[in-house]
C-alpha atoms as a PDB file:
ATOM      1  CA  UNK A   1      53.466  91.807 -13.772  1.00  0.00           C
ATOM      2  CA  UNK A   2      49.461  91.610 -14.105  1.00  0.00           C
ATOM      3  CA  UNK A   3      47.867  88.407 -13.508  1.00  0.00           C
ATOM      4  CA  UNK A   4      45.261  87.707 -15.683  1.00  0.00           C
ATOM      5  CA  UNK A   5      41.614  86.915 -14.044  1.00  0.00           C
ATOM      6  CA  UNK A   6      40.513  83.735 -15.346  1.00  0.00           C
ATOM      7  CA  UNK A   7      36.439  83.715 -16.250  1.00  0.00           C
ATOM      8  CA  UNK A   8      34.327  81.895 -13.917  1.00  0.00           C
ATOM      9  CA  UNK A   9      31.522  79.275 -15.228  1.00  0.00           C
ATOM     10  CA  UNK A  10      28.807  77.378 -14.511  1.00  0.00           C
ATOM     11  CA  UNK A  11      27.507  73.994 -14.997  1.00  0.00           C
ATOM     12  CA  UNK A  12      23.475  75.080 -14.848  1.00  0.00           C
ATOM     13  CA  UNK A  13      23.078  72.430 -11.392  1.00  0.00           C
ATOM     14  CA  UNK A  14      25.460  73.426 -10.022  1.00  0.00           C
ATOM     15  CA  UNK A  15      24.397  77.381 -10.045  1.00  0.00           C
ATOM     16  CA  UNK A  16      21.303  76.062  -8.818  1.00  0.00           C
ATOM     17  CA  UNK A  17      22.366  74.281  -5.898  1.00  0.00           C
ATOM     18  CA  UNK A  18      24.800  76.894  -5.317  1.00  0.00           C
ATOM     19  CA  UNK A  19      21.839  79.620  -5.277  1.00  0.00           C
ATOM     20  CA  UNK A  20      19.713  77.784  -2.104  1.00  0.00           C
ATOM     21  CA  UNK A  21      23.103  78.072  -0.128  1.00  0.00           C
ATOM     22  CA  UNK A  22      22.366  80.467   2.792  1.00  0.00           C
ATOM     23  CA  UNK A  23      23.957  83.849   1.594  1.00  0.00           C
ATOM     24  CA  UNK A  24      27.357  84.110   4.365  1.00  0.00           C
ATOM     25  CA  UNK A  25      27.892  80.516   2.756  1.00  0.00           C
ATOM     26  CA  UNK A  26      27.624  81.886  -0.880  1.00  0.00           C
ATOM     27  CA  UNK A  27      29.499  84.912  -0.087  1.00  0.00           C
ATOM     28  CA  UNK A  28      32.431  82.980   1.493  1.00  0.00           C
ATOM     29  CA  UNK A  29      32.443  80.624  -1.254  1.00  0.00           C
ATOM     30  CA  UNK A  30      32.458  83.021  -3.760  1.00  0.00           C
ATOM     31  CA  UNK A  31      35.290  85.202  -2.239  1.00  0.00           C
ATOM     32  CA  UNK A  32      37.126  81.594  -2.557  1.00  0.00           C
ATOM     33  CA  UNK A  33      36.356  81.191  -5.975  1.00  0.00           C
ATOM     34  CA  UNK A  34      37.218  85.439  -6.973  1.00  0.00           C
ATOM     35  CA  UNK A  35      40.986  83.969  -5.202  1.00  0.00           C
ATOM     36  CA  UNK A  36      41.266  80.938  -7.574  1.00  0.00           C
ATOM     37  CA  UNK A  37      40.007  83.174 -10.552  1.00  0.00           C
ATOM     38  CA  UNK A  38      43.150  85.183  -9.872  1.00  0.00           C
ATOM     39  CA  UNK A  39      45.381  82.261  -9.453  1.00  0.00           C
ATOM     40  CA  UNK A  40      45.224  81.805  -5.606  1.00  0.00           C
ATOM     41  CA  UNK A  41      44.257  79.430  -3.079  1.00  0.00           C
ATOM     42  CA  UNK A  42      42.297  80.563  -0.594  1.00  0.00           C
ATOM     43  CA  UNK A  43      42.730  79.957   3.620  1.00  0.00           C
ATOM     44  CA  UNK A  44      39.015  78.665   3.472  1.00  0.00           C
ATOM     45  CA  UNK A  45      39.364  76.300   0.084  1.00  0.00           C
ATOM     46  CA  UNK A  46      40.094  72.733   1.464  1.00  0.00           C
ATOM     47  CA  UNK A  47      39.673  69.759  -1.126  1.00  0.00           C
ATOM     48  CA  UNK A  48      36.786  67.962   0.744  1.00  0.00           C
ATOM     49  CA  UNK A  49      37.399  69.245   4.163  1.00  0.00           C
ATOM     50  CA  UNK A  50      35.960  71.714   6.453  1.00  0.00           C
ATOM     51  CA  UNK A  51      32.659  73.124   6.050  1.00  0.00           C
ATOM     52  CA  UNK A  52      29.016  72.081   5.739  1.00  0.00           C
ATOM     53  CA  UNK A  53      28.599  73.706   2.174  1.00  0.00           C
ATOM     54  CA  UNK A  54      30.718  72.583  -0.605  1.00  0.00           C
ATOM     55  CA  UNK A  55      31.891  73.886  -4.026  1.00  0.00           C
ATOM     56  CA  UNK A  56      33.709  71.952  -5.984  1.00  0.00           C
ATOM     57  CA  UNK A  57      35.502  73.656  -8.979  1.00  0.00           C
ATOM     58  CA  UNK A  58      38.031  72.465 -11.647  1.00  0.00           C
ATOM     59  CA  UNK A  59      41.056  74.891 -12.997  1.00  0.00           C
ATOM     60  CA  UNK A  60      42.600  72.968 -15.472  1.00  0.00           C
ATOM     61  CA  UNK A  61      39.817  73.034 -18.265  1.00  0.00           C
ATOM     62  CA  UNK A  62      40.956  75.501 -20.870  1.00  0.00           C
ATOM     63  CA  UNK A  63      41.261  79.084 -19.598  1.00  0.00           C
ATOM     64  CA  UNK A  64      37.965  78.870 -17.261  1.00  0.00           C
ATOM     65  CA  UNK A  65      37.297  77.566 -14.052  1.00  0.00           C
ATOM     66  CA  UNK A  66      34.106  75.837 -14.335  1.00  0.00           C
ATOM     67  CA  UNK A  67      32.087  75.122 -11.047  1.00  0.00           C
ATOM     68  CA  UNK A  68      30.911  71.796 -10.975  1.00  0.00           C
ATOM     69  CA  UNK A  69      28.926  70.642  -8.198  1.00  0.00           C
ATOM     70  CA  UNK A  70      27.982  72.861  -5.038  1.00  0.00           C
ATOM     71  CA  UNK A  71      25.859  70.934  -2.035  1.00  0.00           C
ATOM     72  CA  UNK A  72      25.655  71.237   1.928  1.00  0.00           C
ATOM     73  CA  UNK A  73      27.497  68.251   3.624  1.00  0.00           C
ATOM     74  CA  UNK A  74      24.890  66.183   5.353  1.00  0.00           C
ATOM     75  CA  UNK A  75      27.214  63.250   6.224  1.00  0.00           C
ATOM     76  CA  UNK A  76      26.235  60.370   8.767  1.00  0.00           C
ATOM     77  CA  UNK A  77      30.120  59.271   8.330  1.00  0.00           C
ATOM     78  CA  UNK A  78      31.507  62.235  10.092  1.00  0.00           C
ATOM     79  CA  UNK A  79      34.298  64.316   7.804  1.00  0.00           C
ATOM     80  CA  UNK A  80      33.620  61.774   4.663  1.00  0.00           C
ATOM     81  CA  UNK A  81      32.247  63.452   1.492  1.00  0.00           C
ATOM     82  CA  UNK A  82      29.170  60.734   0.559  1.00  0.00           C
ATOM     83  CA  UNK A  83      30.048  58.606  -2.500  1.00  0.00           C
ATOM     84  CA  UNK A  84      27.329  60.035  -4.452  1.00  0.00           C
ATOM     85  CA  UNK A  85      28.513  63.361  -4.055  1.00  0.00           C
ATOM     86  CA  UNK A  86      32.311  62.183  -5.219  1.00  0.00           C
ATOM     87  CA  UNK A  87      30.534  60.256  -8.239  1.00  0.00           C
ATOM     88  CA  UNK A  88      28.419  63.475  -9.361  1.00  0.00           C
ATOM     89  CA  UNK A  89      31.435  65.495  -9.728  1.00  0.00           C
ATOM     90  CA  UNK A  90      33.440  63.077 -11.565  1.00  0.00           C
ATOM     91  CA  UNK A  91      30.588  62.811 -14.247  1.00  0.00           C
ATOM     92  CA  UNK A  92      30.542  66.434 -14.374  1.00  0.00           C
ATOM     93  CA  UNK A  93      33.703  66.660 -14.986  1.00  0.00           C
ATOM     94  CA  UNK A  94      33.655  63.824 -17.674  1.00  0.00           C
ATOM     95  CA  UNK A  95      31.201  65.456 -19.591  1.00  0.00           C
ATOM     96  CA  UNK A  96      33.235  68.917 -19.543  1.00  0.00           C
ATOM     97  CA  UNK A  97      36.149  67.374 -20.561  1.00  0.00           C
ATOM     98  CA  UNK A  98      33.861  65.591 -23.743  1.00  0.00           C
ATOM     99  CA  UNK A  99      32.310  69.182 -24.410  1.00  0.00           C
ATOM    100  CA  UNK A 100      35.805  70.774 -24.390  1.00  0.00           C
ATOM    101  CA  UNK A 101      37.477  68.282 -26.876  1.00  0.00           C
END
């Protein structure tokens, strides 16, 4: 049985932020996201845990997984992800849920 690679996009921002990542962090983050693409999980992808650079993704918008917010963790409260951080994505996501209506 084939799986089928699911596309890979972009909210513009995010890209952005994603691009001023140092380049181990954006090739380990991108080997994560080639393994969700293909329906995986990878070792490495944690929901909010783990390591100082972040990408956050959604997979259940339509056939892509869209990227929606990629930062380094700068934290003063230790593991916590910083509110503002949590509140970006979820307006991210809001408005890629209204665009995919």
């Amino acid at each position: 049985m084939t799986r089928k690679t699911r596309p890979i996009s972009w909210i513009r921002p995010a890209l952005k932020e994603f691009q001023t990542f140092p380049e181990e962090a954006r090739s380990i983050c991108l080997a994560a996201l080639t393994i969700a693409a293909e329906g995986g999980k990878a070792e490495i992808a944690l929901p909010f845990k783990g390591d100082a650079f972040r990408v956050v993704y959604a997979v259940q918008l339509a056939e892509e997984i869209w990227v929606v917010h990629a930062f380094q963790k700068k934290s003063t409260q230790g593991i916590k992800t910083p509110k503002r951080e949590i509140d970006l994505v979820k307006d991210r996501l809001k408005g890629l849920k209204e665009m995919s209506r």
